[in-house]
C-alpha atoms as a PDB file:
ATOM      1  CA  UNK A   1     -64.414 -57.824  66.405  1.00  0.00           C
ATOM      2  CA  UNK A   2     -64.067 -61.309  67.954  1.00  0.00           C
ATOM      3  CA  UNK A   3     -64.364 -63.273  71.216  1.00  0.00           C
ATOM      4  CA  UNK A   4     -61.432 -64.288  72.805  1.00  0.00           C
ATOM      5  CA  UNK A   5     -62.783 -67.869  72.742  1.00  0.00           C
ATOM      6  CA  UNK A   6     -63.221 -66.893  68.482  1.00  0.00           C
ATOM      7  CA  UNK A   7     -59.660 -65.661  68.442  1.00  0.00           C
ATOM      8  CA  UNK A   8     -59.215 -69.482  70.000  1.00  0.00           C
ATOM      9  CA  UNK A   9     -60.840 -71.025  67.795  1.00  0.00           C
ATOM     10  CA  UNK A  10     -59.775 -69.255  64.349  1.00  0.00           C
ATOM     11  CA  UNK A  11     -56.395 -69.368  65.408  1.00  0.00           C
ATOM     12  CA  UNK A  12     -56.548 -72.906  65.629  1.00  0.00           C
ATOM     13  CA  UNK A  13     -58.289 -72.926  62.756  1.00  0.00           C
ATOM     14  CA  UNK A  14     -55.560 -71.123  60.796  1.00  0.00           C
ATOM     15  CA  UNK A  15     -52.635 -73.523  62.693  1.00  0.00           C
ATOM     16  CA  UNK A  16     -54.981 -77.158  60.773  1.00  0.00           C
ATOM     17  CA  UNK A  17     -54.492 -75.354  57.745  1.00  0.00           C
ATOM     18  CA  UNK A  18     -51.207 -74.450  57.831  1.00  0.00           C
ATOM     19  CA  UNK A  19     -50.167 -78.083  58.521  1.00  0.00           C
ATOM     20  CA  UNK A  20     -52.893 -80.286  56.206  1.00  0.00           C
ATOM     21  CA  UNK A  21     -53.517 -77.480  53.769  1.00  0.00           C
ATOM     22  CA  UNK A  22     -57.362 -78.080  53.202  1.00  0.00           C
ATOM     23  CA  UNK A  23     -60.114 -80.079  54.662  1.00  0.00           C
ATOM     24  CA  UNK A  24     -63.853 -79.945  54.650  1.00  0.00           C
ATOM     25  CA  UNK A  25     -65.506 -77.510  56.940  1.00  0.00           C
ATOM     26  CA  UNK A  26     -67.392 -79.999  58.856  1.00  0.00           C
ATOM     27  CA  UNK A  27     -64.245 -82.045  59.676  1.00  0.00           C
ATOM     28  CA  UNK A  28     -62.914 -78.971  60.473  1.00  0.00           C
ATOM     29  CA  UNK A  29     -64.932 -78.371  63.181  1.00  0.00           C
ATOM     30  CA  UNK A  30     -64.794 -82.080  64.442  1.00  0.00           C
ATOM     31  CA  UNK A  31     -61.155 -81.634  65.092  1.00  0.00           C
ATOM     32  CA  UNK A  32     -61.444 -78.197  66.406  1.00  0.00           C
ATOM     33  CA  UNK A  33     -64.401 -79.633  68.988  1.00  0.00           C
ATOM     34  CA  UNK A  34     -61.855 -82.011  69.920  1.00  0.00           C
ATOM     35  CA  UNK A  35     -59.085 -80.240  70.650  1.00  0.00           C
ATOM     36  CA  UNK A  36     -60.776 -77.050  72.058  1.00  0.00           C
ATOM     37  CA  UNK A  37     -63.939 -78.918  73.451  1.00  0.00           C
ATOM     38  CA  UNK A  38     -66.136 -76.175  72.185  1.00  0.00           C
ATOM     39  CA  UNK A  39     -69.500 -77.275  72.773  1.00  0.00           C
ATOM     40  CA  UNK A  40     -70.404 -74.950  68.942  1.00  0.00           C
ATOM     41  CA  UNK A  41     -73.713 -76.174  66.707  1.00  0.00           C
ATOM     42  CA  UNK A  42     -71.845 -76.734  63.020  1.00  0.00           C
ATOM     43  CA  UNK A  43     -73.854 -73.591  61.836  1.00  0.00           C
ATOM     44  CA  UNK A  44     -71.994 -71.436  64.250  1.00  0.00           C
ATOM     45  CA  UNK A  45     -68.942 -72.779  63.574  1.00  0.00           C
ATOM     46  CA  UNK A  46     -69.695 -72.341  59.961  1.00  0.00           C
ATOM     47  CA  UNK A  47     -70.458 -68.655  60.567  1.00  0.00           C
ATOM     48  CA  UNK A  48     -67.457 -67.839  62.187  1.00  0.00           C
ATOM     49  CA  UNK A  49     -65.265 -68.632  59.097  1.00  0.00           C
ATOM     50  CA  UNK A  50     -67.352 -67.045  57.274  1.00  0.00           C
ATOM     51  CA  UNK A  51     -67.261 -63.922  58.843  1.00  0.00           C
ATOM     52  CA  UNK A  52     -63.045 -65.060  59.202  1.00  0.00           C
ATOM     53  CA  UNK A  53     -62.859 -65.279  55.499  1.00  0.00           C
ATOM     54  CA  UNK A  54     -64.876 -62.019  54.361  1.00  0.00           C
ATOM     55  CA  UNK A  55     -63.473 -59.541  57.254  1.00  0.00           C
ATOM     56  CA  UNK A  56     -60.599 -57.721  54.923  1.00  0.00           C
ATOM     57  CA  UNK A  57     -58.583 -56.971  58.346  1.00  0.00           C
ATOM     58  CA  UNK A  58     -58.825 -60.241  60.236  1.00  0.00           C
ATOM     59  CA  UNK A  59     -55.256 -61.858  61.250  1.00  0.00           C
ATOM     60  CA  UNK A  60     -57.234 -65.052  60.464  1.00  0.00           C
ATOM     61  CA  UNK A  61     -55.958 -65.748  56.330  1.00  0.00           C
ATOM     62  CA  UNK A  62     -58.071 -68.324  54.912  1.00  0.00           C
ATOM     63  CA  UNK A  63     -59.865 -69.342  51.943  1.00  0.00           C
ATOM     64  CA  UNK A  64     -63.125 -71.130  51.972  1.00  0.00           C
ATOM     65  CA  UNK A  65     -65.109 -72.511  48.617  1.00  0.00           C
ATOM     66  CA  UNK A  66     -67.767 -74.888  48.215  1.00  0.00           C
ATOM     67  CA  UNK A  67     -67.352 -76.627  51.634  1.00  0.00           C
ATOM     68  CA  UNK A  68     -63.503 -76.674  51.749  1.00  0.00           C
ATOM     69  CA  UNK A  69     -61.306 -74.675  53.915  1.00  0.00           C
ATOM     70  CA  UNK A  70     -57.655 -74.288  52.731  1.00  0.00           C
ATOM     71  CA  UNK A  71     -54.805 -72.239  53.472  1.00  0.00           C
ATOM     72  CA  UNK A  72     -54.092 -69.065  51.658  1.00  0.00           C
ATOM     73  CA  UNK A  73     -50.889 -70.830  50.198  1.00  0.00           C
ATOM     74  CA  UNK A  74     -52.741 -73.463  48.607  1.00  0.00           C
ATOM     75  CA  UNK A  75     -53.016 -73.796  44.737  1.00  0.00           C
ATOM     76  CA  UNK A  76     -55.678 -76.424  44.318  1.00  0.00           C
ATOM     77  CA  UNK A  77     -57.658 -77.491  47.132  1.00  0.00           C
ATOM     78  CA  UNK A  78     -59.492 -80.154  45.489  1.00  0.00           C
ATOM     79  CA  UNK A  79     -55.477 -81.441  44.520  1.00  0.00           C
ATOM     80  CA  UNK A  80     -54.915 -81.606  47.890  1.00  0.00           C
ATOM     81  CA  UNK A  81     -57.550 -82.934  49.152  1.00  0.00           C
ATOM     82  CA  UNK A  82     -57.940 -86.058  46.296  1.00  0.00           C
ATOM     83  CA  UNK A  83     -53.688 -86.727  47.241  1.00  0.00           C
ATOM     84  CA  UNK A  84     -54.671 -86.855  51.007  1.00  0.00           C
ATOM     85  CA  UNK A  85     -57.279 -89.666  50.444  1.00  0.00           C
ATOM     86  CA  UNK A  86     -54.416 -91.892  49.087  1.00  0.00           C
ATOM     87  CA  UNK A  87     -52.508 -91.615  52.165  1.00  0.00           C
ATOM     88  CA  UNK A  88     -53.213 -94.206  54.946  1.00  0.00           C
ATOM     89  CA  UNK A  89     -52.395 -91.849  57.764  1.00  0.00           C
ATOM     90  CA  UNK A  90     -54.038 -90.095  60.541  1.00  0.00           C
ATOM     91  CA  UNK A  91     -53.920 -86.491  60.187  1.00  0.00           C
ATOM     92  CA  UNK A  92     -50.655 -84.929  62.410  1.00  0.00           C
ATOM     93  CA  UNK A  93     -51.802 -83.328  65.401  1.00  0.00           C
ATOM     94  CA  UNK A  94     -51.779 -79.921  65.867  1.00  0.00           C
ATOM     95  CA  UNK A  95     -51.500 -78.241  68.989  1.00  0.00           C
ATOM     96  CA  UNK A  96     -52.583 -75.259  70.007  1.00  0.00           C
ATOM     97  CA  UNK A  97     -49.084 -73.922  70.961  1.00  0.00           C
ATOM     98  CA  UNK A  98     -48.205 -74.565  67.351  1.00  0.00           C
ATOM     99  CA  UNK A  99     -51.310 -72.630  66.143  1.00  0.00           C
ATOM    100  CA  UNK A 100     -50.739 -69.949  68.386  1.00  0.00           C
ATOM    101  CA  UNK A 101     -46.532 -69.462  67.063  1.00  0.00           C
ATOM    102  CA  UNK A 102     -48.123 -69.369  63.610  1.00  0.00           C
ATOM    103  CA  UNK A 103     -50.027 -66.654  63.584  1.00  0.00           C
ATOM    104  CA  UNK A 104     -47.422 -64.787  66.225  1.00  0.00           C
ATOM    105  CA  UNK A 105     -44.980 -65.202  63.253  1.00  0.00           C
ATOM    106  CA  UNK A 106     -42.881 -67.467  65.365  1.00  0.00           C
ATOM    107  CA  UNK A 107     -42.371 -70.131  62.835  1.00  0.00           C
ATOM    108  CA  UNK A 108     -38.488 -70.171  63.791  1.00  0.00           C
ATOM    109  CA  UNK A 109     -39.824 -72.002  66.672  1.00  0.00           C
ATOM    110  CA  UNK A 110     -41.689 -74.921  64.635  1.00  0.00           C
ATOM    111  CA  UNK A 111     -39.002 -75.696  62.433  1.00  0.00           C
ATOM    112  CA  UNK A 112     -36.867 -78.856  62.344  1.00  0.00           C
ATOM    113  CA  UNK A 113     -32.674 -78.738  62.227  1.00  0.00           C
ATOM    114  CA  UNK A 114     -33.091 -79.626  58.749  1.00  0.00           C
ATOM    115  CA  UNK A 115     -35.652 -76.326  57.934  1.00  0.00           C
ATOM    116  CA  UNK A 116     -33.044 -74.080  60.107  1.00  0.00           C
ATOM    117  CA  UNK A 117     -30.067 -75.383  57.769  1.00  0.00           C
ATOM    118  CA  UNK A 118     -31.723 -74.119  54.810  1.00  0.00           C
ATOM    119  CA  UNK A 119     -33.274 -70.432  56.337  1.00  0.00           C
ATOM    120  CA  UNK A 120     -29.549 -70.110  57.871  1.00  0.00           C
ATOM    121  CA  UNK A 121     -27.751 -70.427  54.187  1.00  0.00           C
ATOM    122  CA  UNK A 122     -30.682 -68.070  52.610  1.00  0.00           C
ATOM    123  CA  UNK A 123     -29.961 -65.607  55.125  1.00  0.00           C
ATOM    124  CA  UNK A 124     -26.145 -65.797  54.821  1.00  0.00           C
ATOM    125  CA  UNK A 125     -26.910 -65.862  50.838  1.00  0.00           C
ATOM    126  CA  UNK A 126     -29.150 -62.869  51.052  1.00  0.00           C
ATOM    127  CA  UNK A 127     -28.220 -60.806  53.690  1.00  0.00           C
ATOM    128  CA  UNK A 128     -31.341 -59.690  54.692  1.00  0.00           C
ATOM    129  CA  UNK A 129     -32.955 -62.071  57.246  1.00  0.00           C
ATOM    130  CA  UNK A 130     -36.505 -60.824  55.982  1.00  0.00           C
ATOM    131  CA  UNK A 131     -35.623 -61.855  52.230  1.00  0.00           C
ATOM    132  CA  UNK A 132     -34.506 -64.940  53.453  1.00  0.00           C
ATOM    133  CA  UNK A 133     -37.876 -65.490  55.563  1.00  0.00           C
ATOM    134  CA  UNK A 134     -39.915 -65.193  52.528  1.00  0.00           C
ATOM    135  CA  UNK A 135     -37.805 -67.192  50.545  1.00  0.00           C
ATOM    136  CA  UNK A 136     -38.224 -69.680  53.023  1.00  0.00           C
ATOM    137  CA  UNK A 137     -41.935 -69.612  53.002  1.00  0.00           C
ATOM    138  CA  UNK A 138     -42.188 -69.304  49.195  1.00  0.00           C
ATOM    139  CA  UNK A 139     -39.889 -72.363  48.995  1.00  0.00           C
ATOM    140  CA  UNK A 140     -42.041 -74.519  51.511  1.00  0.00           C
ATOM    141  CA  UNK A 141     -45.202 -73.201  50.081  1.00  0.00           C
ATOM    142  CA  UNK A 142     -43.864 -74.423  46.541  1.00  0.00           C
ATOM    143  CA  UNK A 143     -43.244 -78.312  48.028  1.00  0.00           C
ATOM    144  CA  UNK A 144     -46.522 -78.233  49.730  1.00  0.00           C
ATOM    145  CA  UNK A 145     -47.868 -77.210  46.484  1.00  0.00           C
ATOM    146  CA  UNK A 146     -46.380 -80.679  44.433  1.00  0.00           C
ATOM    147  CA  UNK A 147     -42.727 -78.762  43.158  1.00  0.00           C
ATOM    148  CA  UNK A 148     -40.442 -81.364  43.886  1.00  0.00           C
ATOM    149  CA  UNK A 149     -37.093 -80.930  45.586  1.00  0.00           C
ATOM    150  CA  UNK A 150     -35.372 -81.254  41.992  1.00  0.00           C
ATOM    151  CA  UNK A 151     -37.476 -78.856  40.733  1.00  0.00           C
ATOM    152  CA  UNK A 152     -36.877 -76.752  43.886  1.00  0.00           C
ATOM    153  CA  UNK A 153     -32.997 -76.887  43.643  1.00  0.00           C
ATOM    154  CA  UNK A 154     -33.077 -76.056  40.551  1.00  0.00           C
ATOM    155  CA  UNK A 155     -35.430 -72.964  40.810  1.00  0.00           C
ATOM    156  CA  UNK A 156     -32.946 -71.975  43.976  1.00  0.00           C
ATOM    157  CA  UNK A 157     -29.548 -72.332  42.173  1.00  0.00           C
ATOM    158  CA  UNK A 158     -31.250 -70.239  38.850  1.00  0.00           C
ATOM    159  CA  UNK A 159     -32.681 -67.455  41.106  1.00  0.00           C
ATOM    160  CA  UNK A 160     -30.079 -67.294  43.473  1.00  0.00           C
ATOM    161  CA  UNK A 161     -27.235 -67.473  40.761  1.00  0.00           C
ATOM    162  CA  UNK A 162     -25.815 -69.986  43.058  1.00  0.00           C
ATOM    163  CA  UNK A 163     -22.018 -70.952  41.749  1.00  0.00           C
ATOM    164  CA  UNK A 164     -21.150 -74.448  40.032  1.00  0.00           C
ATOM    165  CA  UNK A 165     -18.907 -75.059  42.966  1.00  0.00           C
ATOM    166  CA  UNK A 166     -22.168 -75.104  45.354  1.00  0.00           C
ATOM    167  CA  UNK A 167     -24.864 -76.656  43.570  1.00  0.00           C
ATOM    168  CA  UNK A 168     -24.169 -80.072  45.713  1.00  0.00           C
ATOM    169  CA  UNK A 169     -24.667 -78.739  48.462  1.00  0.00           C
ATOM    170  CA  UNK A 170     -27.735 -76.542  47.449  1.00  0.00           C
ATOM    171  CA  UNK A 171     -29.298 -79.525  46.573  1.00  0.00           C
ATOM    172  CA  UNK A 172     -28.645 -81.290  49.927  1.00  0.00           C
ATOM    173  CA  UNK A 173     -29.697 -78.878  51.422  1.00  0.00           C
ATOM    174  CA  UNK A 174     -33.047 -78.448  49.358  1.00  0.00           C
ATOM    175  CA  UNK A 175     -33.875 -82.001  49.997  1.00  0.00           C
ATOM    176  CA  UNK A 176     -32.903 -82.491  53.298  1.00  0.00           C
ATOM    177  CA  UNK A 177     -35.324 -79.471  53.903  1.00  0.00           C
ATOM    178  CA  UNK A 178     -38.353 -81.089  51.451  1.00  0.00           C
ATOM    179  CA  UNK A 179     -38.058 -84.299  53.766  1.00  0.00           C
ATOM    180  CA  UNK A 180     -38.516 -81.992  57.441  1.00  0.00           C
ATOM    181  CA  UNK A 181     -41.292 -79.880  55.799  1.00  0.00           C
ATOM    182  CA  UNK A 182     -44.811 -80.132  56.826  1.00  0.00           C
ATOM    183  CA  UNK A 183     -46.551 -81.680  53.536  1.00  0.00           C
ATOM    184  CA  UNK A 184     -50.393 -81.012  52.686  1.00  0.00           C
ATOM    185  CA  UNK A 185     -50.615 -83.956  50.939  1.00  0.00           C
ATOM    186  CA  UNK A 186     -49.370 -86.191  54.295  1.00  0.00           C
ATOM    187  CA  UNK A 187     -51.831 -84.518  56.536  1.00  0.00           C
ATOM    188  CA  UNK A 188     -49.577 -82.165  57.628  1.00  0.00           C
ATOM    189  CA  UNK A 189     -46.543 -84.916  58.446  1.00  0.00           C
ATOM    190  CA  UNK A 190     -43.166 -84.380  57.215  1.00  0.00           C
ATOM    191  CA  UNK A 191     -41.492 -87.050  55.016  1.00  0.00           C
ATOM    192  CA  UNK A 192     -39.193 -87.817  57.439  1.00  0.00           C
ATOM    193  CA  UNK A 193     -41.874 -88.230  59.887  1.00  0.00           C
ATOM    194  CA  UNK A 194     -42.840 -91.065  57.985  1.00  0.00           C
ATOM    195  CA  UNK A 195     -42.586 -95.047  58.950  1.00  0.00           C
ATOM    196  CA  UNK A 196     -40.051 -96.568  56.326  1.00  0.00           C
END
């Protein structure tokens, strides 16, 4: 169905998203030129998520409207993009390693201490280490989305019926875990990232 070098590119494609949640096609495919050097006319480039986006099989998630590509996670893409513009920072580099663990499922890999603390207590909580994956992702998804860690905590401790004796340390745990998680709205930096 694809190239290799397309299975390159859109996995790339699909490891910018992840990270900065949308951006417009066409810087898209400056940063993807970059990185990749693909010597691509925009139109092809353009074609290929097109074809990414409408192929019902393709490992490739996406959504693209009206110029924007996002992530499939992402709520409001015009949100996104409108909080990015009133950052000051340079959009995180990606590589292509990271890309490439994304769409392998190998997230484990791309997660800080503070992101294995929490997946470690929802898998202890739960059980079931595939539960505690999507919880994980829902969760992250959720900050990425503007839930703050409050609001997070507090959706944790009510769905997880976690005990009054634990709620501290739920919500350490929670906002540790906001603060090491990739934001949208910081072009793809974590909090913690961040210069004080």
């Amino acid at each position: 169905m694809f190239t290799e070098l397309e299975k390159q590119v859109l996995t790339y494609v699909v490891g910018l998203l992840h990270y900065y949640g949308a951006i417009h096609w066409t810087g898209l495919y400056e940063r993807v030129k970059q990185q990749l050097l693909l010597d691509w006319q925009q139109e092809d480039f353009l074609c290929l998520l097109e074809q990414a986006v409408l192929s019902e099989d393709s490992p490739y998630v996406m959504e693209f409207a009206e110029g924007i590509c996002f992530d499939y996670e992402v709520d409001d893409a015009e949100w996104v993009l409108a909080q990015q513009q009133e950052v000051t920072l340079d959009f995180r580099p990606v590589t292509e390693q990271e890309a490439a663990y994304l769409l392998e499922d190998r997230h484990l890999l791309l997660w800080s201490d503070d992101e294995k603390a929490l997946y470690t207590w929802l898998e202890a909580r739960c059980h079931d280490s595939d539960l505690a994956l999507t919880l994980f992702l829902e969760y992250a998804a959720l900050l990425k989305n503007g839930l703050s860690p409050l609001e997070l905590a507090q959706k944790i401790v009510q769905e997880l019926a976690v005990e009054q004796a634990q709620i501290r340390e739920t919500a350490s745990l929670v906002k540790k875990f906001a603060a090491a998680t990739p934001m949208w709205t910081l072009k793809g930096w974590r909090p913690n990232e961040l210069p004080q």
